[in-house]
Structures are given as structure tokens and as C-alpha cells.
N, C-alpha and C. Protein backbone atom coordinates (compact mmCIF):
# COMPACT_ATOMS: atom_id res chain seq x y z
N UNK A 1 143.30 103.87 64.74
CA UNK A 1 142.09 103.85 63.93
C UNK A 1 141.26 105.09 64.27
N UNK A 2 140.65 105.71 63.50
CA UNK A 2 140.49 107.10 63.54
C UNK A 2 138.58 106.89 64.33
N UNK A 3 137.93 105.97 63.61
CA UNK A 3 136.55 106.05 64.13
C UNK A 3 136.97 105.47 65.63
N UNK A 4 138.19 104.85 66.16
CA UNK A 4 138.03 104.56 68.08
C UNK A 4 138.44 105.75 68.27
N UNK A 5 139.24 107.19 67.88
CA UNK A 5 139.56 107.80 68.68
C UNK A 5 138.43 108.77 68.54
N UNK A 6 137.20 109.06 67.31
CA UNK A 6 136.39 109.50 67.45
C UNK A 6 135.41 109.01 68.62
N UNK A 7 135.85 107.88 68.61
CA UNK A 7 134.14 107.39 69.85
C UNK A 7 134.90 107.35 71.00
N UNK A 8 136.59 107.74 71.39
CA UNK A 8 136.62 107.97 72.44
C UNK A 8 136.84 109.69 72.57
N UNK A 9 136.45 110.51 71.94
CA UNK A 9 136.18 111.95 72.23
C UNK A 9 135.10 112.14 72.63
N UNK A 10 134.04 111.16 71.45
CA UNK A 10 132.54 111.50 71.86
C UNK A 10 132.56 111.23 73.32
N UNK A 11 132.86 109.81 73.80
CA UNK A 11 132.70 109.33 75.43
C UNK A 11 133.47 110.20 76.48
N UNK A 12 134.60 110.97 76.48
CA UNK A 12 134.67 111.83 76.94
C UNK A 12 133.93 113.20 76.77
N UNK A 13 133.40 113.23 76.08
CA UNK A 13 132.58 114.49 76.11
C UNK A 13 131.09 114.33 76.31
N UNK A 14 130.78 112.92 76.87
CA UNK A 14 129.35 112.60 76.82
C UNK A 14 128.72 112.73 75.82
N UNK A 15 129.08 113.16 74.65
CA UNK A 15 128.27 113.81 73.51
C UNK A 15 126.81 112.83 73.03
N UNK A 16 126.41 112.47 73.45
CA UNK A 16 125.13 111.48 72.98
C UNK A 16 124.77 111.78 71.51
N UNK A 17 125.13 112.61 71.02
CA UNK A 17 124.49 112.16 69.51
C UNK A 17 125.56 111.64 68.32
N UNK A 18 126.96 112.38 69.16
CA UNK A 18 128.05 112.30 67.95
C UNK A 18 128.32 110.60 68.42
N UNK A 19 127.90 109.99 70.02
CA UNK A 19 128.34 108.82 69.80
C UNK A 19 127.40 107.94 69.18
N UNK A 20 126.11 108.23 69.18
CA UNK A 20 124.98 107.42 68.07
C UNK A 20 125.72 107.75 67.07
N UNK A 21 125.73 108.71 66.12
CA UNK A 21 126.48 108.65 64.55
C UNK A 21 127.65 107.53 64.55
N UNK A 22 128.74 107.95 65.40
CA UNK A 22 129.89 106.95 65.29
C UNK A 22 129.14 105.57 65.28
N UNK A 23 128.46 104.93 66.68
CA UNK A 23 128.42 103.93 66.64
C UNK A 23 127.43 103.15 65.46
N UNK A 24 126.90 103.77 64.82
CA UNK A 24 125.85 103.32 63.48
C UNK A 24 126.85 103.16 62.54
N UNK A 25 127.92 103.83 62.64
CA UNK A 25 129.18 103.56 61.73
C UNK A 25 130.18 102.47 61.67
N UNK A 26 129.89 101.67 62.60
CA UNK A 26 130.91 100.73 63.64
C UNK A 26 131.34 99.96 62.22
N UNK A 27 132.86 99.80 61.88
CA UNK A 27 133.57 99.56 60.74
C UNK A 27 133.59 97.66 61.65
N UNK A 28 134.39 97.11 60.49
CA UNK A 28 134.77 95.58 60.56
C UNK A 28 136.23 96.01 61.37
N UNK A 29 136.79 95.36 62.08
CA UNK A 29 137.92 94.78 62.88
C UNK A 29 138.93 94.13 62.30
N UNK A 30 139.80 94.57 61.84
CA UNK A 30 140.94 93.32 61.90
C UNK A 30 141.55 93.30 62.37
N UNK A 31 141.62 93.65 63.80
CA UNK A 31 142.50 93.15 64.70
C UNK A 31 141.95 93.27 66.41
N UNK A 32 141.82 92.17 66.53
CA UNK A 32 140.85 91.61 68.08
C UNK A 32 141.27 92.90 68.84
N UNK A 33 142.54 93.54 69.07
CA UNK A 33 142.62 94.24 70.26
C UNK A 33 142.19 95.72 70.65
N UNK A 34 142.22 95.96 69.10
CA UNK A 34 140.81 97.34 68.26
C UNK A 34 139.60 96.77 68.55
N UNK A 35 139.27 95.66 68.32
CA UNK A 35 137.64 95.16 68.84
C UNK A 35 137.76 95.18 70.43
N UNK A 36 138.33 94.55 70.73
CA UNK A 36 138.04 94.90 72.15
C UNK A 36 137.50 96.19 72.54
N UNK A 37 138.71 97.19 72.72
CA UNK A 37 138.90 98.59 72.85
C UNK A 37 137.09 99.06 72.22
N UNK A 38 136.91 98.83 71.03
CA UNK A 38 135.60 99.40 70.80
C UNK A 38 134.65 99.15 71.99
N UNK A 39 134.62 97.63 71.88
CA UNK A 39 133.86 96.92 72.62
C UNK A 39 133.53 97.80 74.50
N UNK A 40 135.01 97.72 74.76
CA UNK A 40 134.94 98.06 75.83
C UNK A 40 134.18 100.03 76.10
N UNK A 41 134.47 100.49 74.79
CA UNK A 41 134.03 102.43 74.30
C UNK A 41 132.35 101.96 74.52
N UNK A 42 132.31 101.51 73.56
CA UNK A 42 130.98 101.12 73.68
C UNK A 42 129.76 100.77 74.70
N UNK A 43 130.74 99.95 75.65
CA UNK A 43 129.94 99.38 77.19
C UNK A 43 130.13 100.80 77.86
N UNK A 44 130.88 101.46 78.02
CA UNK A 44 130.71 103.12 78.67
C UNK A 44 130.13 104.06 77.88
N UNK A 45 129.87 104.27 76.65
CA UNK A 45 128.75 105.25 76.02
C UNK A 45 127.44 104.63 76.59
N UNK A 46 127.07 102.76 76.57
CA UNK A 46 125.83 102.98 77.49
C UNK A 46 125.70 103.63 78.24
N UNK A 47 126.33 103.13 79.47
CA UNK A 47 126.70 103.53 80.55
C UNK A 47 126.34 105.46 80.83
N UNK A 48 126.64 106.15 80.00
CA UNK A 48 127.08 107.06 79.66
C UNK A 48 125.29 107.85 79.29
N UNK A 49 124.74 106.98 78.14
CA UNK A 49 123.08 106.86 77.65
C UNK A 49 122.63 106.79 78.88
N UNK A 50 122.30 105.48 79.84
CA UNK A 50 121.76 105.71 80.55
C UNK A 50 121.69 106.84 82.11
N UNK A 51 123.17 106.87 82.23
CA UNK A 51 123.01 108.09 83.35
C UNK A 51 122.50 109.45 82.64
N UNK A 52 122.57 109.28 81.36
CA UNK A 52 121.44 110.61 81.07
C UNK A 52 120.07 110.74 80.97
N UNK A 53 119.43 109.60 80.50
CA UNK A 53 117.99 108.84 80.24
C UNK A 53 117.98 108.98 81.57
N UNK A 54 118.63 108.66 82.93
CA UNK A 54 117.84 108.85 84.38
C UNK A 54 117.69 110.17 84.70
N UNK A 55 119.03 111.13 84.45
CA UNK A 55 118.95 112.50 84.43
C UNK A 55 117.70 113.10 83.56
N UNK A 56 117.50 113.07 82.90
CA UNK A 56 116.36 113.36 82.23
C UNK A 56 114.84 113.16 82.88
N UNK A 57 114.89 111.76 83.24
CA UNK A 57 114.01 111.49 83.86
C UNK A 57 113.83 112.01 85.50
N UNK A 58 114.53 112.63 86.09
CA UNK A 58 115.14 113.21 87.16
C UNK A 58 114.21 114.12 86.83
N UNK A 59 114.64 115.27 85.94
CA UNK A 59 114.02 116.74 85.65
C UNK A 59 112.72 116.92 85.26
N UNK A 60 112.32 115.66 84.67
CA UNK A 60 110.83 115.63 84.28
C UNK A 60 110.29 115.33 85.51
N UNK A 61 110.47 114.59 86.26
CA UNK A 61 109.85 114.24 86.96
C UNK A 61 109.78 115.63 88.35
N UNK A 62 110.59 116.43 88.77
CA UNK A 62 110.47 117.75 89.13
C UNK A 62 109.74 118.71 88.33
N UNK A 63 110.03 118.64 87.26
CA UNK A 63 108.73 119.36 86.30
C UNK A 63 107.47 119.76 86.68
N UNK A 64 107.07 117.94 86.40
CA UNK A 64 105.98 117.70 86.91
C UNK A 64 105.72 118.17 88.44
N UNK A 65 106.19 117.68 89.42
CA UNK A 65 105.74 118.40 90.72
C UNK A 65 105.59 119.57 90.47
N UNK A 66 106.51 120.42 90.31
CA UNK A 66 106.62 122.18 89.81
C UNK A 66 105.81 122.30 89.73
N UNK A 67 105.10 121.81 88.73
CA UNK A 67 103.96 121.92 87.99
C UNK A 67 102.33 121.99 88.72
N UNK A 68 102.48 120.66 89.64
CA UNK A 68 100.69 120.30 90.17
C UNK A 68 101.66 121.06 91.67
N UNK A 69 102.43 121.39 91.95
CA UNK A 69 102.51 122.70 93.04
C UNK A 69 102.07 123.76 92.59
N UNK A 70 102.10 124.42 91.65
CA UNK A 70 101.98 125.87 91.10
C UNK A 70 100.15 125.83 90.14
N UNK A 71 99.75 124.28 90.12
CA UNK A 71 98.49 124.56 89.83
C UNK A 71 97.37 124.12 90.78
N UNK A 72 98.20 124.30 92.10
CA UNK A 72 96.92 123.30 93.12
C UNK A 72 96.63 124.49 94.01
């Protein structure tokens, strides 16, 4: 099925936006073991969301120090 092997490129490539598009796309199943497999793509693109949402939050948050260091 062509949209799991797209959402497993996106998840190897971390790509965070191409895996939002795919997953807004998420087709019907007919066959449980393709649902799974999504299922399971899916629980690691979180996975995937959130170690970047902390990374992110990582750099802002150095920012900020940077920041009230270089204005104090």
C-alpha cells in the first residue's frame, strides 16, 4: 500500500510535516495487518513529534538564557 510506505519514509526521515499530510490522509483498511502496521507507523511518528517538540523546547529555552546573559 503506497500511503504505509509513504508514512514509513516520512518516519524515517523524521520529516514532521510530510508525516502530518500523510497522516490527515489515513485511507480505510481492509486488511487488519496493514492496520496494524499503520497503527504501529503512527505510535513512532508521535514518538518522533514529541522528541522534537522537547528539542525545540531545549533551544528556546537556551535562547532565552543567551538572551537575559547578554542583556544583564
Amino acid at each position: 500500500m503506497s500511503w504505509i510506505n509513504d508514512l514509513k519514509i516520512a518516519v524515517i526521515e523524521e520529516d514532521i510535516e510530510n508525516i502530518t499530510t500523510i497522516a490527515d490522509s489515513l485511507p480505510k483498511f481492509k486488511d487488519i495487518n496493514d492496520a496494524k502496521e499503520a497503527l504501529n507507523l503512527i505510535q513512532e511518528a508521535i514518538k518522533i513529534v514529541k522528541s522534537k517538540k522537547e528539542e525545540t523546547l531545549d533551544i528556546m529555552n537556551k535562547i532565552k538564557q543567551t538572551k537575559a546573559f547578554l542583556t544583564s
